[in-house]
Protein backbone atom coordinates (compact mmCIF):
# COMPACT_ATOMS: atom_id res chain seq x y z
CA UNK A 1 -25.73 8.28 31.43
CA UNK A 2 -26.99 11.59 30.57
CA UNK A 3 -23.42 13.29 30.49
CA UNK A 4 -21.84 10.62 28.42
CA UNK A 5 -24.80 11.10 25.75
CA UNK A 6 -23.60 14.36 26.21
CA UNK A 7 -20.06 13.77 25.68
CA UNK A 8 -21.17 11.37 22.28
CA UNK A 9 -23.13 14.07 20.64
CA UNK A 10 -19.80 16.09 20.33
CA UNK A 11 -17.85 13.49 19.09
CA UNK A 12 -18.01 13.67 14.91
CA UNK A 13 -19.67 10.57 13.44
CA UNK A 14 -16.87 9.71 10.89
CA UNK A 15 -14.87 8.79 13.51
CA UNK A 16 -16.29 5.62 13.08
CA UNK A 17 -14.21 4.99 9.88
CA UNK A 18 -11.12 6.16 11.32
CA UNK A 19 -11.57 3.48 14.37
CA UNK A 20 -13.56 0.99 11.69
CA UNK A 21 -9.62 0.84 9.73
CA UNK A 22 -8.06 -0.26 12.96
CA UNK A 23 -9.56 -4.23 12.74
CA UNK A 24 -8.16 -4.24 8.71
CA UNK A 25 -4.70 -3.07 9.91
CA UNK A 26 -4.85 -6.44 12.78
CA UNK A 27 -5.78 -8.54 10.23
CA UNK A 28 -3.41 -8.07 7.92
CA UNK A 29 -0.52 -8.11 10.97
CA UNK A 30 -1.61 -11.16 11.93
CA UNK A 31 -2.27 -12.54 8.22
CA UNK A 32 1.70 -11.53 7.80
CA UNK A 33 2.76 -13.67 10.29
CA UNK A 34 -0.01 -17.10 9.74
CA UNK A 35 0.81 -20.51 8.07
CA UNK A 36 -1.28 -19.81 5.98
CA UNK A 37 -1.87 -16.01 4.62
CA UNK A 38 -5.10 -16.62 2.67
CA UNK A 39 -7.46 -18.03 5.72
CA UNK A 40 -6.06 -16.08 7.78
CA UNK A 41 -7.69 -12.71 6.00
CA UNK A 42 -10.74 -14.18 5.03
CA UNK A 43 -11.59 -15.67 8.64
CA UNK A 44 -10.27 -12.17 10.29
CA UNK A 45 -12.81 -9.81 8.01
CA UNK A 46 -15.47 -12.33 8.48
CA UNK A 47 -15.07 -12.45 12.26
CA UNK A 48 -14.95 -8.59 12.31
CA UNK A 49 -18.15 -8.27 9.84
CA UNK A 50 -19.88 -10.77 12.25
CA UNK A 51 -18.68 -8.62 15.45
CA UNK A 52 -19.73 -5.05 13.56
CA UNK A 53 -22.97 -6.37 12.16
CA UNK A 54 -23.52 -7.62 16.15
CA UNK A 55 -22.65 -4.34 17.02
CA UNK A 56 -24.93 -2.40 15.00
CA UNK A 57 -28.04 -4.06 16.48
CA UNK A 58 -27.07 -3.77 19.37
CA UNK A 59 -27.59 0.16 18.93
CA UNK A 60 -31.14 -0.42 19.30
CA UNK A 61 -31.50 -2.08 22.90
CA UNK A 62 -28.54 0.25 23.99
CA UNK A 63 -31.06 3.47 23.83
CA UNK A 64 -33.75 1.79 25.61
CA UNK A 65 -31.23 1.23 28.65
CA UNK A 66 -30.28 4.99 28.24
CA UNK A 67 -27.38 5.19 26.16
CA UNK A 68 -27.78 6.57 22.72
CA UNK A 69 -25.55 5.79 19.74
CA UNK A 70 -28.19 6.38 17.19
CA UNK A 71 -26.39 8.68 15.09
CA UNK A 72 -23.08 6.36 14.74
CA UNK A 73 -25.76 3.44 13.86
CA UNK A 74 -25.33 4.26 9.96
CA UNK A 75 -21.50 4.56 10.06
CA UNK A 76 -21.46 1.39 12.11
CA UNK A 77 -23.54 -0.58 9.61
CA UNK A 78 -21.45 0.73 6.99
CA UNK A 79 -18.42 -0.79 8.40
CA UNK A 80 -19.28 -3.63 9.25
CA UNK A 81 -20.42 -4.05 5.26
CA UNK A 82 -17.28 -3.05 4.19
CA UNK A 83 -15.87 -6.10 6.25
CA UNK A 84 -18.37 -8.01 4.51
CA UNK A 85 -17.24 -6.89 1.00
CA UNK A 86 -13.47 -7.52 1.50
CA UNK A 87 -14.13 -10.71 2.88
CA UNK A 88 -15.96 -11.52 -0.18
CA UNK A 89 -13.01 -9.92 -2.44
CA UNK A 90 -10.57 -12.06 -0.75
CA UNK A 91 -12.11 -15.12 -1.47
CA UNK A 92 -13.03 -14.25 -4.95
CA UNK A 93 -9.66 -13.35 -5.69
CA UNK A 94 -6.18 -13.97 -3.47
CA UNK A 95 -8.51 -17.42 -2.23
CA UNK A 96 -10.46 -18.10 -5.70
CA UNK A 97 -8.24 -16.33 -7.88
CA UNK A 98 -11.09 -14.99 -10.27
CA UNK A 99 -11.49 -18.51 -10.94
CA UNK A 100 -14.90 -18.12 -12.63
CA UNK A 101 -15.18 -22.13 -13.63
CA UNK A 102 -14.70 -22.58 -10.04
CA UNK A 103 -16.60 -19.97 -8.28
CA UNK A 104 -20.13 -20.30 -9.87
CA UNK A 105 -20.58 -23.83 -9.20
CA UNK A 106 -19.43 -22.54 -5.33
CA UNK A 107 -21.93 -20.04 -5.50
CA UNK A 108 -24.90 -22.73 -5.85
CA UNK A 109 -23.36 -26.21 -4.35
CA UNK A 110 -21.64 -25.45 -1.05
CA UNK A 111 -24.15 -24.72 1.52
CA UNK A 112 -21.74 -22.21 3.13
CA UNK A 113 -21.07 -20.27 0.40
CA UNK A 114 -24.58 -20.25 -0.50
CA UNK A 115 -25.79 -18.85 2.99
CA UNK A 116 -23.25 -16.14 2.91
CA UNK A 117 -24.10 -14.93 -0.51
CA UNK A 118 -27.44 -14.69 1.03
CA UNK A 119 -26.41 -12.47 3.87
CA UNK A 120 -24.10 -10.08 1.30
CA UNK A 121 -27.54 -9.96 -1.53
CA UNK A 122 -29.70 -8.44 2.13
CA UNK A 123 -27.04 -6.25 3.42
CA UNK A 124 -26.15 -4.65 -0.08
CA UNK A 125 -29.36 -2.48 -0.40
CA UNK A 126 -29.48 -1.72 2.96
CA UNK A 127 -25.56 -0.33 2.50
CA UNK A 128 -26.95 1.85 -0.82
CA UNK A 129 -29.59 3.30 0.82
CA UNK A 130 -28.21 4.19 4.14
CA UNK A 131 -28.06 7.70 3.29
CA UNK A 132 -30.60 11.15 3.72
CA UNK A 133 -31.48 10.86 0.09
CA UNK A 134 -32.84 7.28 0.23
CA UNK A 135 -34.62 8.42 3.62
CA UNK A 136 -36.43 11.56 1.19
CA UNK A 137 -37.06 9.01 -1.67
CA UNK A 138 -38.25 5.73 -0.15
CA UNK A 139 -40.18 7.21 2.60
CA UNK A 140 -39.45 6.71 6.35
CA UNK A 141 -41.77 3.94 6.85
CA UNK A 142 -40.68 1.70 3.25
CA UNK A 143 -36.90 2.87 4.48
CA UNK A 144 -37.22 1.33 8.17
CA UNK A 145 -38.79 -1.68 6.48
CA UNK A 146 -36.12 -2.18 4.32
CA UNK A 147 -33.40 -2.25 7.16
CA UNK A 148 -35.49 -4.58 9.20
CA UNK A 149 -33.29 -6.98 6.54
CA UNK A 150 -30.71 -6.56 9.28
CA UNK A 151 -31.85 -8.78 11.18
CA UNK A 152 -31.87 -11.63 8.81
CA UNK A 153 -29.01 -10.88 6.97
CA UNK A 154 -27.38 -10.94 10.32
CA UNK A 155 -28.56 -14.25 11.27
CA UNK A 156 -27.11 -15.77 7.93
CA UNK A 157 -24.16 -13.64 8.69
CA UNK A 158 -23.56 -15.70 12.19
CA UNK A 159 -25.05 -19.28 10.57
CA UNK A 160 -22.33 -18.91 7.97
CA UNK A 161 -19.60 -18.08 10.49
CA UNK A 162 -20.31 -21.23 12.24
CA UNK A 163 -20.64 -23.54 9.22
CA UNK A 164 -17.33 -22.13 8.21
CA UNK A 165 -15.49 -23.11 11.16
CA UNK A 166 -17.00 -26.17 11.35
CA UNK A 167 -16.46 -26.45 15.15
CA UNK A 168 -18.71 -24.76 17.40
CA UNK A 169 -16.05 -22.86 19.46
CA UNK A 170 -17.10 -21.04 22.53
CA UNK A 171 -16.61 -17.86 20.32
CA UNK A 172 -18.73 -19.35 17.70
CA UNK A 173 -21.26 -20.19 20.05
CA UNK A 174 -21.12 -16.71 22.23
CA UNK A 175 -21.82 -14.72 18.66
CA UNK A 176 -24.77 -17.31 18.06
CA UNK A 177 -26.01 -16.33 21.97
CA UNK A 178 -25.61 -12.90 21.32
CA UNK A 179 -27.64 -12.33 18.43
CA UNK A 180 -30.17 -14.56 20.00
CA UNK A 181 -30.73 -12.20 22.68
CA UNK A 182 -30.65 -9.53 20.49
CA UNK A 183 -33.72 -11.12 18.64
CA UNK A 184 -35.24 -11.85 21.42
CA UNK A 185 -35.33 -8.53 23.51
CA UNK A 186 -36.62 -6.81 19.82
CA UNK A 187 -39.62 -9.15 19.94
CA UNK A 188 -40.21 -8.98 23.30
CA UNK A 189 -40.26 -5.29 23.22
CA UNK A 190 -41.30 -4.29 19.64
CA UNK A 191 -43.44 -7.82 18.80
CA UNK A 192 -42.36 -10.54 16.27
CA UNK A 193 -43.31 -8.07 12.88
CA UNK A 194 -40.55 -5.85 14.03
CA UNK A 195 -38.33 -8.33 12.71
CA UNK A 196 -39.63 -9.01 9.46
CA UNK A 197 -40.15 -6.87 6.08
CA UNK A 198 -43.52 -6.54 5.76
């Protein structure tokens, strides 16, 4: 384990973003070739937010077994949000159309929508602040409380990637598993407050 740490440190962090473009380019392939164009890129950057915003946490219980990816954790998260903004742009506009009549009342009546919205509002600070600067003007301690909203923006993330499909496929349900674990290894090691902001 030691030697591949040693082997990550040399690899450059914004990496990340070059292999973080390679899900958008599979999306749109496959969008190309679906019945229907529209779904098909809105479910494939919503799967690949879920999967990223998975991925990031899992950071965490990666370095306790030994393998440390803490320094890609911030390009990671910042992926994953990206997935989270252009599935958000593609409903708002190739799904919605900028359809402002319909998309407020969607924004408050369909449960759905309304749980997703929550995840974006949680992620979206944590996406402006992941940077040194932030770190220098918020403080270390107010910082790391602030991206403890990870965790439930996550969750929301996952609850509105089932309630989308509707169907709880073993995918659906192996996400859901995931991030359960996830949650439950941080509280068994860190305690329940490590996964709230306070």
């Amino acid at each position: 384990m030691d030697r591949l740490n040693q082997v990550l440190r040399r690899v450059p962090v914004w990496w990340v973003y070059v292999v973080g473009l390679l899900p958008a380019g599979l999306v749109a392939w496959q969008a190309a070739g679906a019945i229907d164009p529209v779904k098909a890129v809105e479910w494939g950057t919503g799967l690949w937010a879920v999967r990223l915003l998975i991925a990031t946490l899992f950071v965490t219980p990666l370095r306790w077994a030994g393998l440390n990816l803490l320094r890609f954790r911030r390009q990671l998260g910042l992926v994953a949000f990206a997935y989270v903004v252009l599935h958000f742009a593609s409903w708002l506009t190739i799904d919605m159309g900028l359809r402002w009549s319909q998309i407020l009342p969607d924004l408050v009546k369909r449960w759905y929508i309304v749980v997703g919205m929550a995840a974006f509002l949680m992620l979206l600070p944590l996406a402006l602040t992941s940077n040194n600067a932030s770190i220098r003007r918020l403080g270390a301690q107010r910082w790391n409380r602030l991206h403890r909203l990870a965790y439930p923006a996550t969750v929301l993330a996952v609850v509105h990637f089932m309630m989308v499909g509707k169907v709880y496929t073993a995918e659906v349900l192996t996400y859901a598993a995931i991030l359960a674990a996830l949650l439950v290894a941080r509280v068994w090691r860190n305690g329940p407050r490590s996964l709230v902001w306070a």
